[in-house]
C-alpha atoms as a PDB file:
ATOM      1  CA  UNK A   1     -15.789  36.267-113.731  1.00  0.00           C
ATOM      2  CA  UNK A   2     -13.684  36.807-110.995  1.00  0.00           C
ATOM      3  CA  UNK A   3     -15.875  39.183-109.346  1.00  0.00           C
ATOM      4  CA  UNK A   4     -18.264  36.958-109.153  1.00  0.00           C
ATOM      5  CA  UNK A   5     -16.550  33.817-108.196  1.00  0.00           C
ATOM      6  CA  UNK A   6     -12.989  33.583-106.755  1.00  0.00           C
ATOM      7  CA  UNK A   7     -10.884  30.447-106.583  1.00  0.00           C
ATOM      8  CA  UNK A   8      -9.988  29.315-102.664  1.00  0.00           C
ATOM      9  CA  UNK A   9      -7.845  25.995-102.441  1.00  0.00           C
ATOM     10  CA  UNK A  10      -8.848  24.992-105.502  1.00  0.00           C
ATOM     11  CA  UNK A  11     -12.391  25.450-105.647  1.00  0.00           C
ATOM     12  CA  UNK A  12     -14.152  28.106-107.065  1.00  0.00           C
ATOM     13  CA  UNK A  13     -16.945  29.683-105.005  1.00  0.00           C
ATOM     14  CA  UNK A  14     -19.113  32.399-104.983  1.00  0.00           C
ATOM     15  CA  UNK A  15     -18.332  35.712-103.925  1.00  0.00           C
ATOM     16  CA  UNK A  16     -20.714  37.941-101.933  1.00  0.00           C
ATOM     17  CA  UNK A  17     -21.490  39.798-105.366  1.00  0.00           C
ATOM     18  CA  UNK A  18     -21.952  36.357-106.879  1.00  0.00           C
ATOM     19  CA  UNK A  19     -24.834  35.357-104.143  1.00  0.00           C
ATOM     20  CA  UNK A  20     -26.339  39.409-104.952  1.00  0.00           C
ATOM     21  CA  UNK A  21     -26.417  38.853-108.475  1.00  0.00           C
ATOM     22  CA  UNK A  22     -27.714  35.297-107.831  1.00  0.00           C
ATOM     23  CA  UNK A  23     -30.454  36.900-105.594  1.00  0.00           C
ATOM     24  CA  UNK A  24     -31.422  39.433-107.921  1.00  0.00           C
ATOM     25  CA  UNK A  25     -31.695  37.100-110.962  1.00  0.00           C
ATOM     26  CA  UNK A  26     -34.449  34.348-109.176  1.00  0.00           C
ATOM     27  CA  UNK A  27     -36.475  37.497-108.003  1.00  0.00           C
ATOM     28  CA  UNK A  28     -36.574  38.426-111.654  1.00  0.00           C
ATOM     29  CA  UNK A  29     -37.466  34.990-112.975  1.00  0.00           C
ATOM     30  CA  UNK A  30     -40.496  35.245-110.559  1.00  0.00           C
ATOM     31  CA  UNK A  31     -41.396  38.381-111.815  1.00  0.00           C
ATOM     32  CA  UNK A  32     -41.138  37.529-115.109  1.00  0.00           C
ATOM     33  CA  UNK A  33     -42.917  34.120-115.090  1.00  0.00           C
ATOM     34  CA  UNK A  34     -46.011  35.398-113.332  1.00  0.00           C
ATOM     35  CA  UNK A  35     -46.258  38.483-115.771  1.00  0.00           C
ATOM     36  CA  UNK A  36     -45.840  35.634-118.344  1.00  0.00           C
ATOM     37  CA  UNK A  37     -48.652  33.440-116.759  1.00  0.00           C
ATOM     38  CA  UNK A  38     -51.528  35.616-117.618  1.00  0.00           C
ATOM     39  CA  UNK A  39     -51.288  39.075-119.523  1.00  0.00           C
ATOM     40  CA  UNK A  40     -54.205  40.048-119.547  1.00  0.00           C
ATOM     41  CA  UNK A  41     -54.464  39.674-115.885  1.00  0.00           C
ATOM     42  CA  UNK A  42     -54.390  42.782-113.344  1.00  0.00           C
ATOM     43  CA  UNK A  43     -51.182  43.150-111.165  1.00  0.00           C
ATOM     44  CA  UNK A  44     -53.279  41.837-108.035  1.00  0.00           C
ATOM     45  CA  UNK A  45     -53.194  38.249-110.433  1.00  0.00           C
ATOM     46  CA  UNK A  46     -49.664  38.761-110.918  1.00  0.00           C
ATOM     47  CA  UNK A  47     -49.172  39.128-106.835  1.00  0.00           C
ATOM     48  CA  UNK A  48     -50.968  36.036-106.773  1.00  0.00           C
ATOM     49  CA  UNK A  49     -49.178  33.831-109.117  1.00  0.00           C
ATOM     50  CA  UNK A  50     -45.880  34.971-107.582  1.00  0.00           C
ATOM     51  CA  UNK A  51     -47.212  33.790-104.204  1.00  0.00           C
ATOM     52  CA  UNK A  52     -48.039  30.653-105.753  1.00  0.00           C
ATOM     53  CA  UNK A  53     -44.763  30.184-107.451  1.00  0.00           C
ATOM     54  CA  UNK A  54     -42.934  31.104-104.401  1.00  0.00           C
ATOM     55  CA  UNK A  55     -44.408  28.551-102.657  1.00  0.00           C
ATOM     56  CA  UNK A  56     -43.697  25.859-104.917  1.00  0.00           C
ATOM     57  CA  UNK A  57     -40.513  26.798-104.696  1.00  0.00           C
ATOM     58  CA  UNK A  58     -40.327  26.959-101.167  1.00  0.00           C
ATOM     59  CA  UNK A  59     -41.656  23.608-100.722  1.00  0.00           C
ATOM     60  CA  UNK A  60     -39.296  22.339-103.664  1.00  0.00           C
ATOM     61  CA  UNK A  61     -36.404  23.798-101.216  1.00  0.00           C
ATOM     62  CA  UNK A  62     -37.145  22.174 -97.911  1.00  0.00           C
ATOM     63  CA  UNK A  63     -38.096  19.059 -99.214  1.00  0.00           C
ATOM     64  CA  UNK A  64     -34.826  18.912-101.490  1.00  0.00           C
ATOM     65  CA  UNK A  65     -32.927  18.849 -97.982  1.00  0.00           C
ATOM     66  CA  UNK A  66     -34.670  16.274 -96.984  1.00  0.00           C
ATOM     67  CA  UNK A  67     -32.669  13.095 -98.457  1.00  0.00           C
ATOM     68  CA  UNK A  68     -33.618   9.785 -98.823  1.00  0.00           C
ATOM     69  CA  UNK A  69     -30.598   8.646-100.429  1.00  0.00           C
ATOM     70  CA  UNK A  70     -27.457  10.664-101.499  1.00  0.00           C
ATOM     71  CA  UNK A  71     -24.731   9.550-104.165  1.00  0.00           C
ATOM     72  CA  UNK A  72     -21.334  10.556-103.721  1.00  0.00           C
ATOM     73  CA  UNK A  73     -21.088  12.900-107.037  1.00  0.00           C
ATOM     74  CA  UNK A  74     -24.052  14.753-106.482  1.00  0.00           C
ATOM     75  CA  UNK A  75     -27.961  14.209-106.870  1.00  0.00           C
ATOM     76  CA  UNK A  76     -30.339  12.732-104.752  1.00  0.00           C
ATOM     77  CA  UNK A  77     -33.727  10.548-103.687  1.00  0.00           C
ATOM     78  CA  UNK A  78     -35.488  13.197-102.026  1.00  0.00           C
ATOM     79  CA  UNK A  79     -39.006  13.751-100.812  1.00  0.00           C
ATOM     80  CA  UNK A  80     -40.812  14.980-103.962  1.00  0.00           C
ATOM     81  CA  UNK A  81     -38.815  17.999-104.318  1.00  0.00           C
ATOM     82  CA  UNK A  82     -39.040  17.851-108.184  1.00  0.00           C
ATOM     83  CA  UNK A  83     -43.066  17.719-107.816  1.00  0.00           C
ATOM     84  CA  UNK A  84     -43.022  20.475-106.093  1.00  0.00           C
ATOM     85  CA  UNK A  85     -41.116  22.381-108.944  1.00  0.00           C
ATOM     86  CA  UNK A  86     -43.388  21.282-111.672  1.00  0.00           C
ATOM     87  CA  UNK A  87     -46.394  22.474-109.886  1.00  0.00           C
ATOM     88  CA  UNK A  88     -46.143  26.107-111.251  1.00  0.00           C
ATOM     89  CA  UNK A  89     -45.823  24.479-114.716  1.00  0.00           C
ATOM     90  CA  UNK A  90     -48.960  22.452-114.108  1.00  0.00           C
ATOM     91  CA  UNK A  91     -50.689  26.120-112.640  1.00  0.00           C
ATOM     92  CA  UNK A  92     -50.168  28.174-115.344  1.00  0.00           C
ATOM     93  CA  UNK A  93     -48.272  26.605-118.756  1.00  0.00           C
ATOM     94  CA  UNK A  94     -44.951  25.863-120.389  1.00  0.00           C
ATOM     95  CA  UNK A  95     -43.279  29.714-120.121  1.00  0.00           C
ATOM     96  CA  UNK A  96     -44.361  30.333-116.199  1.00  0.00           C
ATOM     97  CA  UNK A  97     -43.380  26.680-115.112  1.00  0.00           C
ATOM     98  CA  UNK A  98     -39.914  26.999-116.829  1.00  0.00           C
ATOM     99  CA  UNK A  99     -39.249  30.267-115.672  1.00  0.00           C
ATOM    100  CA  UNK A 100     -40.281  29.519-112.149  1.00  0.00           C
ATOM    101  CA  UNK A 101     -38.339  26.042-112.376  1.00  0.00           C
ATOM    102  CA  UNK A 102     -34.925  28.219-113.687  1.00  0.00           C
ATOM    103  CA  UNK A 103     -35.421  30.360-110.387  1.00  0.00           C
ATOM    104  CA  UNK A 104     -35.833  27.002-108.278  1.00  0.00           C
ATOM    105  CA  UNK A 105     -32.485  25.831-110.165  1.00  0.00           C
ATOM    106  CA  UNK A 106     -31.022  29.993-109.253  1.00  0.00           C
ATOM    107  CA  UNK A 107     -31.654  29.031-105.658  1.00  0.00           C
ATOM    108  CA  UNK A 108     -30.198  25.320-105.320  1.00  0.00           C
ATOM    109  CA  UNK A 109     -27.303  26.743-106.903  1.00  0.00           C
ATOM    110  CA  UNK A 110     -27.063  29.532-104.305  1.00  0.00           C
ATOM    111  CA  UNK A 111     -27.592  27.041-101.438  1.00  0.00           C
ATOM    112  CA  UNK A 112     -24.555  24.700-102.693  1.00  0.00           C
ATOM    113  CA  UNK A 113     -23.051  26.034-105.369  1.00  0.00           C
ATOM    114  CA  UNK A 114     -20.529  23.266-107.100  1.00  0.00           C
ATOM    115  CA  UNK A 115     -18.863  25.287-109.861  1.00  0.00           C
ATOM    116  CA  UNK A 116     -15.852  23.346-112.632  1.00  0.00           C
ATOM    117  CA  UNK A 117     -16.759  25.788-115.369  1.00  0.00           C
ATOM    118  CA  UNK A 118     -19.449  28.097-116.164  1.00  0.00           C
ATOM    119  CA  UNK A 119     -20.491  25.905-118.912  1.00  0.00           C
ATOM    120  CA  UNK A 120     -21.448  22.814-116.611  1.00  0.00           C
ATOM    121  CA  UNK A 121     -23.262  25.524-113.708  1.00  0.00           C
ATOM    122  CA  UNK A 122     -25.742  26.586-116.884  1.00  0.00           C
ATOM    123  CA  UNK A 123     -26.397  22.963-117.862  1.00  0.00           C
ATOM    124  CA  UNK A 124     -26.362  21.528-113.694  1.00  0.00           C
ATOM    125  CA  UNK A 125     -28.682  24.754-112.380  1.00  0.00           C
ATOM    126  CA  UNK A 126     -30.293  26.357-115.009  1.00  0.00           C
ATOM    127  CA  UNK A 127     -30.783  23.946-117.898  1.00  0.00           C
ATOM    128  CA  UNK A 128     -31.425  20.893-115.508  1.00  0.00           C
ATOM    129  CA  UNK A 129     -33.978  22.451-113.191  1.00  0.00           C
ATOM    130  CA  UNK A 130     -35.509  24.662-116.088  1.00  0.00           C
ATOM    131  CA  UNK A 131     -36.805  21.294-117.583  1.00  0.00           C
ATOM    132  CA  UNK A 132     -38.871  20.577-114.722  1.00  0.00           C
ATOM    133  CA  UNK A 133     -40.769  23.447-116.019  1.00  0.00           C
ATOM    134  CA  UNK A 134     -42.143  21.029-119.023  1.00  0.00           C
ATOM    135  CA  UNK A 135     -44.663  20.038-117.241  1.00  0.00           C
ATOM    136  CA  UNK A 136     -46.718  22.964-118.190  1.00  0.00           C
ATOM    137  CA  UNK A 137     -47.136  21.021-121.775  1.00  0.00           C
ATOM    138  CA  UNK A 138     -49.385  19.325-120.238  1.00  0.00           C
ATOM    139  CA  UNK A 139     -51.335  21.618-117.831  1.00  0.00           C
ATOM    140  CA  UNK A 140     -54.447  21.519-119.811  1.00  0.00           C
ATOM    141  CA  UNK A 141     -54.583  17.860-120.681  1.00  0.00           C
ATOM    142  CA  UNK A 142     -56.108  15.314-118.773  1.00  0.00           C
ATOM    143  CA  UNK A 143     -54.141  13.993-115.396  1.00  0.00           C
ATOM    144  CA  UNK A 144     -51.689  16.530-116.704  1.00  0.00           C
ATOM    145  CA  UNK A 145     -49.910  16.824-113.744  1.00  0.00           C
ATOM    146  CA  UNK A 146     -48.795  13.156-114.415  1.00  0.00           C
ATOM    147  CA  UNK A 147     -47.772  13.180-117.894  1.00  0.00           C
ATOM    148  CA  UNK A 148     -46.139  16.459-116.963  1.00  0.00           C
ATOM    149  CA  UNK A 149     -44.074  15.432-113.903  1.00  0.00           C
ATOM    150  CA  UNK A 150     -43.037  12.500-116.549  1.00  0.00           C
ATOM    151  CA  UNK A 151     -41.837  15.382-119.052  1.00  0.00           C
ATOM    152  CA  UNK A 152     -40.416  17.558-116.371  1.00  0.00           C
ATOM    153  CA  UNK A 153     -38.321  14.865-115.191  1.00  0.00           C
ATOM    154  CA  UNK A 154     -37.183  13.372-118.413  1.00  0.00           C
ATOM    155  CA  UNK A 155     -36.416  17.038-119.181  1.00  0.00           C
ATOM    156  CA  UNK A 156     -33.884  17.267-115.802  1.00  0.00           C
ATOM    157  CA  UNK A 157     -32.631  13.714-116.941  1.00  0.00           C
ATOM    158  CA  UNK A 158     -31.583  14.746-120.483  1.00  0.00           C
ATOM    159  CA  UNK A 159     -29.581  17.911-119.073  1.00  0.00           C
ATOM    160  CA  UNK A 160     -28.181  16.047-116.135  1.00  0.00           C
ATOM    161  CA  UNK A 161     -26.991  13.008-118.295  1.00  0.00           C
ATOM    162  CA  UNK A 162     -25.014  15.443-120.706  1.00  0.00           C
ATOM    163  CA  UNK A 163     -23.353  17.155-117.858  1.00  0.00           C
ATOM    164  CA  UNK A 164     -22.332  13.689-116.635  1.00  0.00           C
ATOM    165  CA  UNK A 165     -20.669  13.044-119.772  1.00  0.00           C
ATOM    166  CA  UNK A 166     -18.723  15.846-120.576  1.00  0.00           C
ATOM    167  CA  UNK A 167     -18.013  17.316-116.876  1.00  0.00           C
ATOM    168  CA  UNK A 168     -17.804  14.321-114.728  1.00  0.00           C
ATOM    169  CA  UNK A 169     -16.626  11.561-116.893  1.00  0.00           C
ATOM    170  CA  UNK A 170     -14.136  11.104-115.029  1.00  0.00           C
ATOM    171  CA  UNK A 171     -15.562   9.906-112.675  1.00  0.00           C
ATOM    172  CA  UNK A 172     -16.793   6.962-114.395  1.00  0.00           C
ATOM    173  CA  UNK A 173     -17.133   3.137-112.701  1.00  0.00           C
ATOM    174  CA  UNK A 174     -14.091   0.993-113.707  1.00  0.00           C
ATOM    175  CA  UNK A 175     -14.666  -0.793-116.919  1.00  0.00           C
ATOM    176  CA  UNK A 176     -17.418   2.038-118.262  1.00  0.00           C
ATOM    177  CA  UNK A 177     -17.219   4.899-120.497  1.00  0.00           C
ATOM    178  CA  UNK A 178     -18.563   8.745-120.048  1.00  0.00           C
ATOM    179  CA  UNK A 179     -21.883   7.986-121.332  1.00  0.00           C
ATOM    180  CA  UNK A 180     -23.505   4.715-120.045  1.00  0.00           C
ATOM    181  CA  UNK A 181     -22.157   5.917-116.520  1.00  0.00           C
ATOM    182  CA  UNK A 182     -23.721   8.936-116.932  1.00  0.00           C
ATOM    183  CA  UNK A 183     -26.761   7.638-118.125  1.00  0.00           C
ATOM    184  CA  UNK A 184     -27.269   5.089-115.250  1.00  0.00           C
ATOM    185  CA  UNK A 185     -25.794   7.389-112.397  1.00  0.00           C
ATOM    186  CA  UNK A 186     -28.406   9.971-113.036  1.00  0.00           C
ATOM    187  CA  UNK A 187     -31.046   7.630-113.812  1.00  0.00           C
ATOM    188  CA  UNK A 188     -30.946   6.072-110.529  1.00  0.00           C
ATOM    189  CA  UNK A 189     -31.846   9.052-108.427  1.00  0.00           C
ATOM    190  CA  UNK A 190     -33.904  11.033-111.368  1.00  0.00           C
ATOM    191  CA  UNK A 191     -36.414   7.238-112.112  1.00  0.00           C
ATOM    192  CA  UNK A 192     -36.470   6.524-108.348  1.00  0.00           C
ATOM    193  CA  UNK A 193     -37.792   9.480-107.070  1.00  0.00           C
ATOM    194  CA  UNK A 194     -39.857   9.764-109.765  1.00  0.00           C
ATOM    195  CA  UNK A 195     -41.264   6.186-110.026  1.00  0.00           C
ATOM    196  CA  UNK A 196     -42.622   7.308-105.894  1.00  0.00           C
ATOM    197  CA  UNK A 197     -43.697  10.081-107.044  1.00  0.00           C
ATOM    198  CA  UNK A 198     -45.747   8.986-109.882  1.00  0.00           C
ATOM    199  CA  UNK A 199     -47.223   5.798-107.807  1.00  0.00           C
ATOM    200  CA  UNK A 200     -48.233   8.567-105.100  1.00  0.00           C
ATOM    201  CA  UNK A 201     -49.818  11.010-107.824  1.00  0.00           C
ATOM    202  CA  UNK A 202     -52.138   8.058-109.104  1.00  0.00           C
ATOM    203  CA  UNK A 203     -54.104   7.635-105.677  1.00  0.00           C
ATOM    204  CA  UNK A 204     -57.195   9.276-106.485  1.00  0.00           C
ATOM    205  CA  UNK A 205     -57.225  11.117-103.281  1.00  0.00           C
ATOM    206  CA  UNK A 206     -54.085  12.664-103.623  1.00  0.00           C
ATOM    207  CA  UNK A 207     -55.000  13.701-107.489  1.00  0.00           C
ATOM    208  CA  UNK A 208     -57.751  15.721-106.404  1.00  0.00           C
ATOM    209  CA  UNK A 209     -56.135  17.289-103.953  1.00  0.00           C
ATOM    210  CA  UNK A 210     -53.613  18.625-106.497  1.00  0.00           C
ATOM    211  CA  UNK A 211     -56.773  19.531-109.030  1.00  0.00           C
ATOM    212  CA  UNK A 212     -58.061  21.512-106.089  1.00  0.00           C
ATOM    213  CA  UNK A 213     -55.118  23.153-105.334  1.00  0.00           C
ATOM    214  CA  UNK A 214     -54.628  24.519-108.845  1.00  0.00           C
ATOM    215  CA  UNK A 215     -58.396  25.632-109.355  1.00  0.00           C
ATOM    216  CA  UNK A 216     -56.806  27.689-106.097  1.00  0.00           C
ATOM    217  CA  UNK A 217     -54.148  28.867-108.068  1.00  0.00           C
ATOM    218  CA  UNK A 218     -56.241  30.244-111.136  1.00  0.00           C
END
C-alpha cells in the first residue's frame, strides 16, 4: 500500500502513483460503463455515451465545489451535484449509471482524498458515490428521473451512514452514540440537497428539459 499512499505527519495521502492508478481506474469505469450501456451498439455509440457520461461527471465535479453549506466532518449542501451523477443512470440503466457514478466517486476521491483505512475510502468513494448510480432502476419508468434521484440518494445515504458509524464514531455529539449521530449527520446534507433537488425536478419545465436531454443521449 505504501506505494500508493505514504503517511506525512500523520496523514496518509496519495502518492503520485496513487493519483496514476487513480487516473487510470475512472478512465476504465467510463470505458466500461458505456460498452455496458448498449452492446449491440457500434463503437461511434460507445464514443457517444462516454461523452455523455463525461459530462455528467463534469458537471457533477464543478457543481460539487460549489457549497452551499459545509459540515465540519465532511459532506456537503451543494448545487445538485448528486443530480448530475445520476443522470447517466437515468440515460442508459442500472450497470452504466453505477459504473459511471463509481468513476464520479474515483475522481472526488482524487480531488480530496481523506484516507483512515482502505476499508472506509471503498465505502466513502466507491460504495457511496456508486449508489447514485441506482437511479438507472428507474430509467424506463415514468418520471424516472425522480424516483431514481430518490434511490440514488438513499443509496449514497445507506453507505455514508455505515461509514459514520464504524469510521467516525468518534466523533459523535455529546450524549449520542455511533449510530443515531451518524444517521442524522449524514442525513442533514444527503435530505437537504435532495429535498431542492426533488422540488426543482417537479417543475414541469425543468422535467422536460431533462426528458429532452436524454432522448439526446440515446
Amino acid at each position: 500500500m505504501s506505494f500508493f499512499v505514504s503517511l506525512v505527519d500523520g496523514e496518509y495521502q496519495l502518492t503520485t502513483a496513487g493519483y496514476v492508478a487513480g487516473a487510470v481506474i475512472l478512465a476504465a469505469f467510463l470505458v466500461v460503463a458505456a460498452l455496458f450501456a448498449n452492446k449491440k451498439e457500434h463503437m461511434s455509440m460507445n464514443a457517444k455515451q462516454i461523452a455523455f457520461c463525461a459530462m455528467c461527471i463534469a458537471l457533477a465535479t464543478v457543481t460539487s465545489m460549489i457549497k452551499v453549506y459545509e459540515f465540519p466532518f465532511g459532506g456537503s449542501i451543494t448545487l445538485f451535484s448528486m443530480l448530475f451523477a445520476c443522470l447517466p443512470g437515468y440515460f442508459y440503466g442500472l450497470r452504466t449509471g453505477v459504473l459511471t457514478a463509481a468513476a464520479y466517486g474515483v475522481l472526488q476521491f482524487l480531488l480530496g482524498p481523506y484516507i483512515l483505512f482502505p476499508i472506509q475510502v471503498i465505502v466513502d468513494y466507491l460504495l457511496a458515490f456508486a449508489a447514485l448510480g441506482l437511479s438507472g432502476l428507474f430509467y424506463k419508468s415514468k418520471n424516472g428521473l425522480v424516483k431514481g434521484y430518490i434511490a440514488g440518494i438513499l443509496g449514497r445515504y445507506f453507505f455514508a451512514v455505515i461509514s459514520g458509524w464504524i469510521f467516525f464514531g468518534e466523533y459523535a455529539w455529546e450524549g449520542w452514540s455511533a449510530l443515531p449521530y451518524s444517521l442524522a449527520y449524514n442525513g442533514a446534507y444527503i435530505f437537504a440537497e435532495g429535498i431542492v433537488t426533488i422540488i426543482v425536478l417537479l417543475i414541469p419545465a425543468v422535467a422536460k428539459a431533462f426528458a429532452r436531454v436524454k432522448e439526446a443521449a440515446v
